[in-house]
Protein backbone atom coordinates (compact mmCIF):
# COMPACT_ATOMS: atom_id res chain seq x y z
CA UNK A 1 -166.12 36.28 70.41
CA UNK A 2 -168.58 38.53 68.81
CA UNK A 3 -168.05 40.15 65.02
CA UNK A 4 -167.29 43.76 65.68
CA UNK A 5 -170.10 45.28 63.37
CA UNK A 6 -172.06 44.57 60.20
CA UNK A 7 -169.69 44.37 57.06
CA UNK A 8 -171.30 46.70 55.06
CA UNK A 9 -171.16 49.21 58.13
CA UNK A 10 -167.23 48.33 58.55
CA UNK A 11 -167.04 50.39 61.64
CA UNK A 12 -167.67 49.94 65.41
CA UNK A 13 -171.20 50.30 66.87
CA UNK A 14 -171.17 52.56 70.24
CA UNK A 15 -173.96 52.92 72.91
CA UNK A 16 -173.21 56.15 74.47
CA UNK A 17 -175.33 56.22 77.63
CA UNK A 18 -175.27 59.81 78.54
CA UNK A 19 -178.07 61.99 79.79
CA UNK A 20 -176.47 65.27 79.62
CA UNK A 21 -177.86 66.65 75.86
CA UNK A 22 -174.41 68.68 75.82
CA UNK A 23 -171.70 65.76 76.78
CA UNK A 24 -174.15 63.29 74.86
CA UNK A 25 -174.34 65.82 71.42
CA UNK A 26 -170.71 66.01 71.24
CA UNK A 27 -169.82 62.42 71.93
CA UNK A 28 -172.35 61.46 69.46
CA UNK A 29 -170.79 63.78 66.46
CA UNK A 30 -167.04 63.14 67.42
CA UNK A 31 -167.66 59.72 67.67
CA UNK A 32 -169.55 59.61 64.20
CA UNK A 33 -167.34 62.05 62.46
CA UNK A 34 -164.06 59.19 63.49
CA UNK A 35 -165.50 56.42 62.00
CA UNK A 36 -168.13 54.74 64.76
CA UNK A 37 -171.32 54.35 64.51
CA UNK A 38 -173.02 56.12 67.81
CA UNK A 39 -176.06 55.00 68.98
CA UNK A 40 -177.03 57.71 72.10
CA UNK A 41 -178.87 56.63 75.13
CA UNK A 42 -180.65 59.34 77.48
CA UNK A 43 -182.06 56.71 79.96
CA UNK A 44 -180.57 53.84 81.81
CA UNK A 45 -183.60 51.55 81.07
CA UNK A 46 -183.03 52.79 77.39
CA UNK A 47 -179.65 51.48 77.41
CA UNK A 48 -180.40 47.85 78.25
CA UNK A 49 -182.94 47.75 76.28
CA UNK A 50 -181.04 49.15 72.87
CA UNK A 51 -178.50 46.80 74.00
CA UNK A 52 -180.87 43.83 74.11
CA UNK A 53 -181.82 44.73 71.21
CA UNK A 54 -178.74 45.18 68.55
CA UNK A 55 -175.07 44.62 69.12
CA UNK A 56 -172.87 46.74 70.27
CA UNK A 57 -168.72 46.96 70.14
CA UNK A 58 -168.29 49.72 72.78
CA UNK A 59 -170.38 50.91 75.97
CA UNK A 60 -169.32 54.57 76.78
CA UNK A 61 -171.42 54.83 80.07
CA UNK A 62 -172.09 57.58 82.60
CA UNK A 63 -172.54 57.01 86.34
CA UNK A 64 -174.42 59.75 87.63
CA UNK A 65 -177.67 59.12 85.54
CA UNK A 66 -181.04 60.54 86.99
CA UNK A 67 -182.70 57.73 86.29
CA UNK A 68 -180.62 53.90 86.97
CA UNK A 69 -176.82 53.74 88.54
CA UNK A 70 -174.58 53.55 86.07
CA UNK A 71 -172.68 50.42 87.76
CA UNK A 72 -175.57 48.80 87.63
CA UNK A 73 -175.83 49.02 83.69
CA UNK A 74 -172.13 48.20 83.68
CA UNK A 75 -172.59 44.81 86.02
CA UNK A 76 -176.03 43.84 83.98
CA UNK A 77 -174.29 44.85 80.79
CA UNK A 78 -171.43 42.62 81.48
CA UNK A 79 -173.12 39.91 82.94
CA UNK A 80 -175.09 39.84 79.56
CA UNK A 81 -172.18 40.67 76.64
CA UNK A 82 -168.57 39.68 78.03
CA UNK A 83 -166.66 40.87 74.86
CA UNK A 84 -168.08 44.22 75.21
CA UNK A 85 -165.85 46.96 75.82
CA UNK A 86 -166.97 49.07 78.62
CA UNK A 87 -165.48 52.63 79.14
CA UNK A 88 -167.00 54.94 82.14
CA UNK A 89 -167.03 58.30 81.58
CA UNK A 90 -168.49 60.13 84.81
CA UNK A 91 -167.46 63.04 87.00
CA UNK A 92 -167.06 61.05 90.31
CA UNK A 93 -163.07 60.97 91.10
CA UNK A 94 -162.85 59.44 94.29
CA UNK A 95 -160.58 56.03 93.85
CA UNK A 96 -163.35 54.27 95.52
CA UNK A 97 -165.23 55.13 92.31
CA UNK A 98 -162.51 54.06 90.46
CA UNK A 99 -162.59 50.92 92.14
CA UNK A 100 -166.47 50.21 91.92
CA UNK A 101 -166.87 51.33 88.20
CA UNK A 102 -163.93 48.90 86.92
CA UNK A 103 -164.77 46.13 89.33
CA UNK A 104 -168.55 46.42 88.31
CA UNK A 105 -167.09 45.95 84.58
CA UNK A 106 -165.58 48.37 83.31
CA UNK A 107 -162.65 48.35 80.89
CA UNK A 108 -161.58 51.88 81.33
CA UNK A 109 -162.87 55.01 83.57
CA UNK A 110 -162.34 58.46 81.88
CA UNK A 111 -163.10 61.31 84.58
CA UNK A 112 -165.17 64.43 83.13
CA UNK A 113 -164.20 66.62 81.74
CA UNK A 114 -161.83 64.61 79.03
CA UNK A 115 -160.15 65.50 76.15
CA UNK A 116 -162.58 63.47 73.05
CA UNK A 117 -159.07 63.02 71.19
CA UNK A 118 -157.77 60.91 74.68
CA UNK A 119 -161.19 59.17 74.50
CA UNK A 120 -160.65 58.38 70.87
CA UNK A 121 -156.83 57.36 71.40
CA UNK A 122 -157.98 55.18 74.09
CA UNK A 123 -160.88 53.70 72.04
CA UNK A 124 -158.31 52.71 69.37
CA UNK A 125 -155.87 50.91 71.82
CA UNK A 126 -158.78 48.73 73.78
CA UNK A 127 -160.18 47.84 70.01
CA UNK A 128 -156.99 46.82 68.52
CA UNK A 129 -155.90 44.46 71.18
CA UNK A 130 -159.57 42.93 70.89
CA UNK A 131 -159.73 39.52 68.77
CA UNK A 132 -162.52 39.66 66.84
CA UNK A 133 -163.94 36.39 64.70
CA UNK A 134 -166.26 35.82 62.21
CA UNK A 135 -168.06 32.61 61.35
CA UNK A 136 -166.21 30.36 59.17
CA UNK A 137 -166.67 29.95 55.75
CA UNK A 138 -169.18 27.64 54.49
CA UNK A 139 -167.57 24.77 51.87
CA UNK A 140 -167.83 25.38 48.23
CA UNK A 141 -169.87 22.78 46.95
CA UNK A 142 -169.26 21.86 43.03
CA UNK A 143 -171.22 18.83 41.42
CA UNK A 144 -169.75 16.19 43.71
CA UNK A 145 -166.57 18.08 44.77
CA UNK A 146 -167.01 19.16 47.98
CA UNK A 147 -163.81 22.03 49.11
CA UNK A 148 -163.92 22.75 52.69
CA UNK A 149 -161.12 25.07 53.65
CA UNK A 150 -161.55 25.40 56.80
CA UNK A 151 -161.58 21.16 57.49
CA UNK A 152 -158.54 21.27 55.29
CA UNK A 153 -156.44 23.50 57.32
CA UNK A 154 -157.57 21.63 60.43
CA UNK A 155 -159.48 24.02 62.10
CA UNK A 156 -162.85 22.75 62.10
């Protein structure tokens, strides 16, 4: 499992992948003004590269962009980062959709328009049931005394 974000951040690191300057603006402030740390994507391209290129917690991807399908991003994306948590957000409501978006990936598949505070509340219940890890400690070395907690609780 990957570390959820930075400790001196302390908060989760979004991609939003939205090329609509409206939708994208306001996901990027609500997002930032709750705690995350929104990183906004116009392009599909864009979005696998920023995603190559730092880590991400959450994916909040749109479908219909002009430039790259959005279940493609969501199958490479996938493919790529297992642990990352993949929410579609996307005016297409057909259940075939529905169907395509979370078998390409997807955790979760908000149809526009949605309410940010059900986006939010649904961002909260896919994160908490997440297990995040971080690397173990390293042993305390003192003279010749060597304390290794992690060895001493059995876990290494």
């Amino acid at each position: 499992m990957r570390t959820p974000a930075a400790p001196d951040r302390g908060r989760f690191v979004v991609l939003v992948v939205e090329d609509d300057d409206i939708v994208g603006r306001h996901l990027e402030t609500g997002l930032r003004s709750n705690g995350y740390a929104p990183t906004w994507s116009h392009t599909g391209p864009g979005a696998l590269t920023e995603a190559s290129q730092a880590s991400y917690d959450v994916l909040l991807l749109d479908l219909g962009l002009p430039d790259m399908d959005g279940l493609d991003i969501a199958r490479t994306l996938r493919a790529r980062l297992p642990d990352l948590l993949i929410i579609i957000l996307t005016a297409r409501t057909d259940d075939i959709d529905v169907i395509a978006g979370l078998d390409a990936g997807a955790d979760d598949y908000l149809v526009k328009p949605f309410s940010l505070t059900i986006l939010l509340a649904r961002l909260r219940a896919h994160l908490r049931r997440r297990t995040f890890t971080s690397p173990p400690p390293e042993p305390v070395t003192l003279g010749d005394l060597v304390l290794d907690t992690v060895a001493a609780d059995g876990r290494r």
